[in-house]
N, C-alpha and C. Protein backbone atom coordinates (compact mmCIF):
# COMPACT_ATOMS: atom_id res chain seq x y z
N UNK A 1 83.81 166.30 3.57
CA UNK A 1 84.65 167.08 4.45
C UNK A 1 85.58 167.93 3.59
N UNK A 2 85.85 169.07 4.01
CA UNK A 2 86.46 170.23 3.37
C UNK A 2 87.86 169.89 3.32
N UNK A 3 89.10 169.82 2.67
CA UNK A 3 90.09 169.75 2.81
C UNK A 3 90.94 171.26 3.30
N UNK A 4 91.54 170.86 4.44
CA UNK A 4 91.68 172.07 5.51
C UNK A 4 93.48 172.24 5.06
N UNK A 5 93.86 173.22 4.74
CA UNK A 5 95.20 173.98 4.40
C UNK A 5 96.22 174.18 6.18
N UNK A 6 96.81 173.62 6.11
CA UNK A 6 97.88 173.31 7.23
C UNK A 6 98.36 174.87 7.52
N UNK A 7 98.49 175.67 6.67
CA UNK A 7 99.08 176.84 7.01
C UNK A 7 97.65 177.76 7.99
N UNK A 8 96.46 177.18 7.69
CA UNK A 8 95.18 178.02 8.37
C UNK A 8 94.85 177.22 9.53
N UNK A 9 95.50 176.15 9.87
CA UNK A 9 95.30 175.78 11.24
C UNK A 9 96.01 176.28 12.29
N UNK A 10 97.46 177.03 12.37
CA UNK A 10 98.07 177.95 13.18
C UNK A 10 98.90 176.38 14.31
N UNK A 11 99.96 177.60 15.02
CA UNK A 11 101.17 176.75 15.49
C UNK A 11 100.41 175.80 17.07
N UNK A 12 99.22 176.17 17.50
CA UNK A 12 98.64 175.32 18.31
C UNK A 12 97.68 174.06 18.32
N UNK A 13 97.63 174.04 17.02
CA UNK A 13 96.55 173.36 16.64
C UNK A 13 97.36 171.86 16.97
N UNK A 14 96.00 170.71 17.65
CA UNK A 14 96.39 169.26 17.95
C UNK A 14 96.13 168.70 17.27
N UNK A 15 96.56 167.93 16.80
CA UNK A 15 96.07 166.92 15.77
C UNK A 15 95.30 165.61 16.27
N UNK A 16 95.56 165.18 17.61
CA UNK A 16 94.79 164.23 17.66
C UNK A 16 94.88 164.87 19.40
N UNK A 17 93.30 164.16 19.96
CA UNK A 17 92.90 164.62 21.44
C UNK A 17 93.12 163.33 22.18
N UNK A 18 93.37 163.62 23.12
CA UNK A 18 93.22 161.90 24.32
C UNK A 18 91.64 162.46 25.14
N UNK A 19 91.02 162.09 24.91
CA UNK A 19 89.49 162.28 25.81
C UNK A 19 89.03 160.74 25.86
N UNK A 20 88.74 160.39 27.33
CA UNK A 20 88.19 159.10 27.92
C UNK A 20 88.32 158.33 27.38
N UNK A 21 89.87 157.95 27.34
CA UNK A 21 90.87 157.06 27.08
C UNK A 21 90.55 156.81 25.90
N UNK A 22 90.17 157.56 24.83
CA UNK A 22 90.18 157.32 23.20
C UNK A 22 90.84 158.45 22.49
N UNK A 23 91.58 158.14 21.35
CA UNK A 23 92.24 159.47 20.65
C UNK A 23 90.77 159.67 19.72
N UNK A 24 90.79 161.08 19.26
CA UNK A 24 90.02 162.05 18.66
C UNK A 24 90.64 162.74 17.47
N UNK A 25 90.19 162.76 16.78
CA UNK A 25 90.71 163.21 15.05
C UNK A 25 90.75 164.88 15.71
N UNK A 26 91.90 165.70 15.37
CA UNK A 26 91.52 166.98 15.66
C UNK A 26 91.00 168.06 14.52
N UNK A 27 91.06 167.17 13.10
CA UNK A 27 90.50 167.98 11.79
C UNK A 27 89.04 167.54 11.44
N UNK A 28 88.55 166.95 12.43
CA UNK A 28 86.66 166.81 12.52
C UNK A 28 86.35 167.50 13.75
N UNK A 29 85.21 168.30 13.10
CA UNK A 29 84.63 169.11 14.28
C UNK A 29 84.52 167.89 15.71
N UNK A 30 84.31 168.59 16.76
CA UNK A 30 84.41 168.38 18.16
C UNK A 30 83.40 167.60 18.19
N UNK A 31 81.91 167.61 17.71
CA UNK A 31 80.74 167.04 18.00
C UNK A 31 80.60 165.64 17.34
N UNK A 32 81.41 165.40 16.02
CA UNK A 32 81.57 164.85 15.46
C UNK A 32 82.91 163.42 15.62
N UNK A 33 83.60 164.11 16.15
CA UNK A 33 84.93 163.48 16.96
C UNK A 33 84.52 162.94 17.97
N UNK A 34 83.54 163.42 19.43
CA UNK A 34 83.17 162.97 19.90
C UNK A 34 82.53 161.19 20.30
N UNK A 35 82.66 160.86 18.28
CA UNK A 35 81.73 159.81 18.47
C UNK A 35 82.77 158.35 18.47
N UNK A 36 84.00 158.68 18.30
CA UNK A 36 84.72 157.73 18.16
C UNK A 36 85.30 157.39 19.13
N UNK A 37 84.63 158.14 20.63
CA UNK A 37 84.74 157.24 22.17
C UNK A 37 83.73 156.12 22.03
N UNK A 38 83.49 155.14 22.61
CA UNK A 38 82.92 153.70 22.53
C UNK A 38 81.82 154.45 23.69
N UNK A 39 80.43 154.21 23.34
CA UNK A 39 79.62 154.75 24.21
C UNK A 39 78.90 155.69 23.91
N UNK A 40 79.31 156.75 22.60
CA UNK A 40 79.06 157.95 23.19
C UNK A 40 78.46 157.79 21.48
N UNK A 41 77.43 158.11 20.75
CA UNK A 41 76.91 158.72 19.86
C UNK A 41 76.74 159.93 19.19
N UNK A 42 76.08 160.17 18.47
CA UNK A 42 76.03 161.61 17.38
C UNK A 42 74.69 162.32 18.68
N UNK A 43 73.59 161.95 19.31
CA UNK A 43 72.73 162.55 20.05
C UNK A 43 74.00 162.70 21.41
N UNK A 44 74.17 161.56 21.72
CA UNK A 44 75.06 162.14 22.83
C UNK A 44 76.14 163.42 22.86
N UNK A 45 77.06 163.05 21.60
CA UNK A 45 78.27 163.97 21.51
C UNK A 45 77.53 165.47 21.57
N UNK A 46 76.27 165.74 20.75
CA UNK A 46 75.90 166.83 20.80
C UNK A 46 75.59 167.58 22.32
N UNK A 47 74.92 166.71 22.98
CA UNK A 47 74.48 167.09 24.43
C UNK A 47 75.76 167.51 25.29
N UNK A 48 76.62 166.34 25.02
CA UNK A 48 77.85 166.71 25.87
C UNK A 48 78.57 168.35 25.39
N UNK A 49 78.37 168.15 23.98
CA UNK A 49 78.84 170.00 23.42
C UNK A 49 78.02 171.76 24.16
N UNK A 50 76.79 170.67 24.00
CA UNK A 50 75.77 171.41 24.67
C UNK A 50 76.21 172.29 25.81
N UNK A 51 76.11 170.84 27.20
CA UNK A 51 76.29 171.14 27.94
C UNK A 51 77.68 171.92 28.88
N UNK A 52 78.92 171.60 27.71
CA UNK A 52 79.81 172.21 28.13
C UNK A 52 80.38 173.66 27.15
N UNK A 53 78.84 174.38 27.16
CA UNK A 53 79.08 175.11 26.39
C UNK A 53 80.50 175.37 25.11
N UNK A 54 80.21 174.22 24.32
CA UNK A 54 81.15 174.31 23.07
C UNK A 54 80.73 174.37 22.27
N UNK A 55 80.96 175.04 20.92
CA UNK A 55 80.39 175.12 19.67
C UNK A 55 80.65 173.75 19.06
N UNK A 56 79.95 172.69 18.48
CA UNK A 56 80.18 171.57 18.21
C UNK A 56 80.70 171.67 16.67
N UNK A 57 80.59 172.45 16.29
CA UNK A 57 81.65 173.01 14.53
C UNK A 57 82.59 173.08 14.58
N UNK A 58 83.24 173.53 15.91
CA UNK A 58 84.60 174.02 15.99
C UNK A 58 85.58 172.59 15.60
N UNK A 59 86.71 172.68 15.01
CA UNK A 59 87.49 171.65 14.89
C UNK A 59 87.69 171.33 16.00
N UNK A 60 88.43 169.85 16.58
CA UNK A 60 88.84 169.54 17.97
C UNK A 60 89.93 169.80 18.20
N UNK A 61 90.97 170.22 17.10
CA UNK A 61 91.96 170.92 17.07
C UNK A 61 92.27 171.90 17.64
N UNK A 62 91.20 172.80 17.50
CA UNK A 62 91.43 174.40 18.08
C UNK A 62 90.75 174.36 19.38
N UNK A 63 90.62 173.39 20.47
CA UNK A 63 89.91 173.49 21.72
C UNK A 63 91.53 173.75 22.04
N UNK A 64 91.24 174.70 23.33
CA UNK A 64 92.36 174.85 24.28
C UNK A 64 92.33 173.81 25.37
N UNK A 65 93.23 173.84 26.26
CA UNK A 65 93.24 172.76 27.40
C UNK A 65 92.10 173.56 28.59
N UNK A 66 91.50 174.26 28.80
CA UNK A 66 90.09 174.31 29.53
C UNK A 66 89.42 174.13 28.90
N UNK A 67 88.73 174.52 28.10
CA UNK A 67 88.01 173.79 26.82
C UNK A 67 87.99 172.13 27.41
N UNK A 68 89.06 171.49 26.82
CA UNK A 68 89.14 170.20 26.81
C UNK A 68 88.78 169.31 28.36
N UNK A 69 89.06 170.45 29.72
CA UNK A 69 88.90 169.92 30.56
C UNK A 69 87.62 170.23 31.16
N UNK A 70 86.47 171.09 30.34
CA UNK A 70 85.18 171.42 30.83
C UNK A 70 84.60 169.95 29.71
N UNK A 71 84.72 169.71 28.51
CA UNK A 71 84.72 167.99 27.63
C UNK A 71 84.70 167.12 28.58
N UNK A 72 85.99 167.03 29.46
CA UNK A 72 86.44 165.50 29.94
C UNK A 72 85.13 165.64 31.30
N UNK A 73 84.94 166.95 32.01
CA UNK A 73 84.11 166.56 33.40
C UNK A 73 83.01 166.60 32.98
N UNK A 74 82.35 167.31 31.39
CA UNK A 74 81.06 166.86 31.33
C UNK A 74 81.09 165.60 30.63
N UNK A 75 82.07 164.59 30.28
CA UNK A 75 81.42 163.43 30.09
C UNK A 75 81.95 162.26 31.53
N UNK A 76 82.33 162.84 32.60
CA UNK A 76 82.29 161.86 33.82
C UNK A 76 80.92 161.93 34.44
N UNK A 77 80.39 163.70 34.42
CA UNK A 77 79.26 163.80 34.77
C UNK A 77 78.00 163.69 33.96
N UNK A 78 78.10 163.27 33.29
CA UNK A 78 77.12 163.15 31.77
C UNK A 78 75.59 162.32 32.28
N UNK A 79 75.68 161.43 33.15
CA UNK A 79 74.94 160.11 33.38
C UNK A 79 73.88 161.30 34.55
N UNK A 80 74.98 162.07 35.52
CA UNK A 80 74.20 162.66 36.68
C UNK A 80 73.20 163.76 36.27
N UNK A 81 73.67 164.71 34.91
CA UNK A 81 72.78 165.79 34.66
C UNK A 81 72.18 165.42 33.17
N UNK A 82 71.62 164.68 32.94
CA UNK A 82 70.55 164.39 31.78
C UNK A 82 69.68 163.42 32.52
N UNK A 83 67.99 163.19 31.34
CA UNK A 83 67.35 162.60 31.83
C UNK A 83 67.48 160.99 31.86
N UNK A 84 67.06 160.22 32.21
CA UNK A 84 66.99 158.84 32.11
C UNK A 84 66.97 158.35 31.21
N UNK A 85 66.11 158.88 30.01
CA UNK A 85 65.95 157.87 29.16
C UNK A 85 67.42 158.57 28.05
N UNK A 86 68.67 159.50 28.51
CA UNK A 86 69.54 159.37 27.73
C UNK A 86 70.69 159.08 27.96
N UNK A 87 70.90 158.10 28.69
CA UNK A 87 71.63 156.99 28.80
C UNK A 87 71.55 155.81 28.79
N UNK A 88 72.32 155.30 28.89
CA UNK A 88 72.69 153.94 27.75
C UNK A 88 72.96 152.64 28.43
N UNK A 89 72.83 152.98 29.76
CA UNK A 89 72.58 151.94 30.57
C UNK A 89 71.41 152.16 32.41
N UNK A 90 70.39 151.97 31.78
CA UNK A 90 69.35 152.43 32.50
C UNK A 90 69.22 151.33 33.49
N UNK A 91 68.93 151.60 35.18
CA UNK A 91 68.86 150.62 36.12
C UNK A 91 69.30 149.13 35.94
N UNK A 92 70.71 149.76 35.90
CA UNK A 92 71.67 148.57 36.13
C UNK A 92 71.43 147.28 37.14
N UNK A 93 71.54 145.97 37.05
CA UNK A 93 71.01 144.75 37.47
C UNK A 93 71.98 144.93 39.16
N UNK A 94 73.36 145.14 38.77
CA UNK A 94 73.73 145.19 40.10
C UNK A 94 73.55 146.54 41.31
N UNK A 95 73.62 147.84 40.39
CA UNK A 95 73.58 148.95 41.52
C UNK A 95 72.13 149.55 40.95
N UNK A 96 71.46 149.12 40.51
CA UNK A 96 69.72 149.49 40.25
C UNK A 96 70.03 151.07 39.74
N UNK A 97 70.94 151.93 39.28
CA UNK A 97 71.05 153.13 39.06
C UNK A 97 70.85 153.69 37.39
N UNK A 98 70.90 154.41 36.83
CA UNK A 98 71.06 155.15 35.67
C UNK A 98 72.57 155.45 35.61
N UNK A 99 73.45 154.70 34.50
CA UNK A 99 74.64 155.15 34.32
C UNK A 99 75.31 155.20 32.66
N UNK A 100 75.93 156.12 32.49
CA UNK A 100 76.19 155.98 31.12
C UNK A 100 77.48 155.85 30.79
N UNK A 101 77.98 154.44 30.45
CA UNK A 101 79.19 153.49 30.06
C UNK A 101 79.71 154.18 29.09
N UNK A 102 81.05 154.03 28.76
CA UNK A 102 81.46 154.57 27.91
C UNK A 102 83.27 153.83 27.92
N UNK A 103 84.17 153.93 27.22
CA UNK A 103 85.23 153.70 26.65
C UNK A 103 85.03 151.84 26.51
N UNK A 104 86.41 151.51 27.27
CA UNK A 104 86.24 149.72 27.46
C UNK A 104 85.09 149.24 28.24
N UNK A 105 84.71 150.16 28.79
CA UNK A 105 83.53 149.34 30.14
C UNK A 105 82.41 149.10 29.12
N UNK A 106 82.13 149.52 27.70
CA UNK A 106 81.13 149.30 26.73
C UNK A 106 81.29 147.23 26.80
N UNK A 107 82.76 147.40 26.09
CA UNK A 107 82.92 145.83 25.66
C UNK A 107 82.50 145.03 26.80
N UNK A 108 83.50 145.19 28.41
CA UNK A 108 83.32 144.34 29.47
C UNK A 108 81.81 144.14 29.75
N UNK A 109 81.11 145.39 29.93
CA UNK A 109 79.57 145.62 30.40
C UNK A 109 79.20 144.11 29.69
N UNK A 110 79.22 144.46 28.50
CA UNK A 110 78.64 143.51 27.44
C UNK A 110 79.00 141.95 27.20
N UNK A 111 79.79 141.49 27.35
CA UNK A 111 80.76 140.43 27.54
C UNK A 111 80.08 140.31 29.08
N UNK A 112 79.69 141.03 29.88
CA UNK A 112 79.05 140.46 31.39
C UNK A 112 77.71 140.15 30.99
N UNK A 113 76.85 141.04 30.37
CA UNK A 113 75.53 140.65 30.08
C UNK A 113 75.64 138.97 29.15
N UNK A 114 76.31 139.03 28.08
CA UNK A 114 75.84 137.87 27.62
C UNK A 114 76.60 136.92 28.48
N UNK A 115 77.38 136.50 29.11
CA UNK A 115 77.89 135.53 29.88
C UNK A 115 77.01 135.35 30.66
N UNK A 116 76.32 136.07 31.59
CA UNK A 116 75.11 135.98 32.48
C UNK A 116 74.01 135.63 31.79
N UNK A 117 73.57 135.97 31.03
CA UNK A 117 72.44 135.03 30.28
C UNK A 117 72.82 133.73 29.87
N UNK A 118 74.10 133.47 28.97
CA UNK A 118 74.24 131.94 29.03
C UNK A 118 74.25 131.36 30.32
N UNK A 119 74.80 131.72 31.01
CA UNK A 119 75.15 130.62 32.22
C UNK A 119 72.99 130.44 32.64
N UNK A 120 72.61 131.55 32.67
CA UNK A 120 71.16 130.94 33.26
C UNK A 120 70.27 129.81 31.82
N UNK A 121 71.03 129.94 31.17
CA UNK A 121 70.51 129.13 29.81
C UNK A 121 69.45 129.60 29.51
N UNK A 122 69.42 131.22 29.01
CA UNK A 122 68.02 131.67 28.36
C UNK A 122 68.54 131.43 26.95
N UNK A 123 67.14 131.71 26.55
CA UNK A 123 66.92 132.17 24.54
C UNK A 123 68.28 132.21 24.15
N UNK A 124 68.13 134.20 24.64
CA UNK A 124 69.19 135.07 24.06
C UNK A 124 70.97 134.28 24.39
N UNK A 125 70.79 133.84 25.90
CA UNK A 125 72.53 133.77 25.91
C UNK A 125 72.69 132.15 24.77
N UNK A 126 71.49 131.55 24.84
CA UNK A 126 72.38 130.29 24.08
C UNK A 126 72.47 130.48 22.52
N UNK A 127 71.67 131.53 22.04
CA UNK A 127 71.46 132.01 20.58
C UNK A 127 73.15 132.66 20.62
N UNK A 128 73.48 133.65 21.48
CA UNK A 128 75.21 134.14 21.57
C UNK A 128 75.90 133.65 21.72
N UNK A 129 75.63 132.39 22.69
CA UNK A 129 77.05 131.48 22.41
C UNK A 129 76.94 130.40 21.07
N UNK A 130 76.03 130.20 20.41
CA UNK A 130 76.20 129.54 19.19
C UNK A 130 76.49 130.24 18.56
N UNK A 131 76.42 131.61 18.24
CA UNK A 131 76.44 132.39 17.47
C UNK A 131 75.33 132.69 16.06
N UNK A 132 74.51 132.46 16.53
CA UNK A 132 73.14 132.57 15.48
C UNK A 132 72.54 134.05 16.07
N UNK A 133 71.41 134.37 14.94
CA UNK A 133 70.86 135.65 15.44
C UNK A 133 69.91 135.65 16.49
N UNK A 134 69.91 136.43 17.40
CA UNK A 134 69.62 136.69 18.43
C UNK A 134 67.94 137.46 18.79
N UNK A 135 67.30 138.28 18.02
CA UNK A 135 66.48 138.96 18.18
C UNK A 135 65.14 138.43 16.87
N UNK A 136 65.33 137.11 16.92
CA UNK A 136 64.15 136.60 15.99
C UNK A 136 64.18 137.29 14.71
N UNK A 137 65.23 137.22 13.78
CA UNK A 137 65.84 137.09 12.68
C UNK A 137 65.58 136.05 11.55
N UNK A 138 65.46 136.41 10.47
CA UNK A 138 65.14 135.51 9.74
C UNK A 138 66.67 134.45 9.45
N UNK A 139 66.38 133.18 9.37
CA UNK A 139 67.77 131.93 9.19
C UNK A 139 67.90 131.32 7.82
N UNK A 140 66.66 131.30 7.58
CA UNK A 140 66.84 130.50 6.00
C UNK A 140 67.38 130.84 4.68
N UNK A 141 67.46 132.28 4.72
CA UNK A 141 67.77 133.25 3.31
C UNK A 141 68.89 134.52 3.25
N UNK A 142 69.02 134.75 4.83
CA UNK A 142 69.70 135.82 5.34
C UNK A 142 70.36 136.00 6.13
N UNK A 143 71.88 136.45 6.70
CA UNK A 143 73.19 136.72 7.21
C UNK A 143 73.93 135.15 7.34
N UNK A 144 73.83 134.16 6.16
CA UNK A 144 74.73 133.46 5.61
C UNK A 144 76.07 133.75 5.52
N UNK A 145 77.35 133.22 6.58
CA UNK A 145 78.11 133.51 6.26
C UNK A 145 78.60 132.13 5.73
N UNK A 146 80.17 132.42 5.04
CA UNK A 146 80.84 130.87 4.81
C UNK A 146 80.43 131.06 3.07
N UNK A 147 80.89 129.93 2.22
CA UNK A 147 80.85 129.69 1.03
C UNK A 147 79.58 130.37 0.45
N UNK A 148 79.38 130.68 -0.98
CA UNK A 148 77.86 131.14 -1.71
C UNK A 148 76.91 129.71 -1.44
N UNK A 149 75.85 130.05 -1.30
CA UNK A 149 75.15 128.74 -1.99
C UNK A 149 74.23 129.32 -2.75
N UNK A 150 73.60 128.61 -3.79
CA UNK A 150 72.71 128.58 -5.03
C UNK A 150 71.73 127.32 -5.68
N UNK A 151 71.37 127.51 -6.46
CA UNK A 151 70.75 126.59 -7.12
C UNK A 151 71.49 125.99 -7.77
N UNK A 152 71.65 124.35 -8.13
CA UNK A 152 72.36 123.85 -9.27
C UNK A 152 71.72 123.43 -10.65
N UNK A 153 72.49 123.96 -11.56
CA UNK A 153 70.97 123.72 -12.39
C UNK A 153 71.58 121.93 -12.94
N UNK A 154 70.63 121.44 -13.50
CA UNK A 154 70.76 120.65 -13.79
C UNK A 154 71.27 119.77 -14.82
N UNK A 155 71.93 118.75 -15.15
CA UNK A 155 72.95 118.62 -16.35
C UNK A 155 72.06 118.02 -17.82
């Protein structure tokens, strides 16, 4: 990243954005800033730039407040005008719909899924509540946490 001279950013420039309830760096481009809402990725942030016609280079600094408020309604509406497979929570268990989560509702969503699998006592929820790996992971050699272990050699 370029180190940006305070006198070439001018007397409007923000330094940090509030967009869907997360602050936003305003000296990283917009597309890029984008990603530090919970939810939202480097394919996503771009689409959302896309679609609200913004140059995704631009610092997030130099967005004006329409600017920022054509940002905030294309990511409420984000889930309604893209296809299915780009969102991030596809036919949801309770409202069977296409919706795409984003800020805290990432953590809760998630914290609901695995609680609901433990309580039915599958695989996956009792692998999460022990806390072992989950997706048929190797156990014997790899993501060891806690003390080293080794070989001892012998005296």
């Amino acid at each position: 990243m370029t180190k940006v001279n305070e006198t070439e950013l001018g007397d409007d420039f923000s330094y940090i954005l509030r967009l869907a309830e997360s602050d936003i760096d305003g000296l990283r481009p917009i597309a890029q800033g984008l990603t530090s809402i919970n939810g939202v990725g480097q394919r996503t942030a771009v689409q959302i730039c896309r679609m609200a016609n913004i140059d995704g280079a631009k610092l997030g600094g130099h967005l004006n407040e329409e600017e920022q408020d054509r940002i905030r309604s294309t990511i409420d509406e984000y889930a309604i005008n893209v296809p299915w497979w780009l969102v991030n929570r596809q036919r949801d268990l309770q409202s069977n719909e296409d919706a795409h989560i984003i800020g805290t509702e990432v953590k809760l969503t998630r914290n609901d899924d695995v609680s609901r699998l433990a309580a039915i006592k599958t695989y996956r929820g009792i692998r999460h509540r022990s806390g072992h790996k989950v997706r048929g992971q190797r156990l014997r050699s790899n993501g060891r946490s806690g003390s080293t272990l080794g070989v001892q050699r012998k005296k």
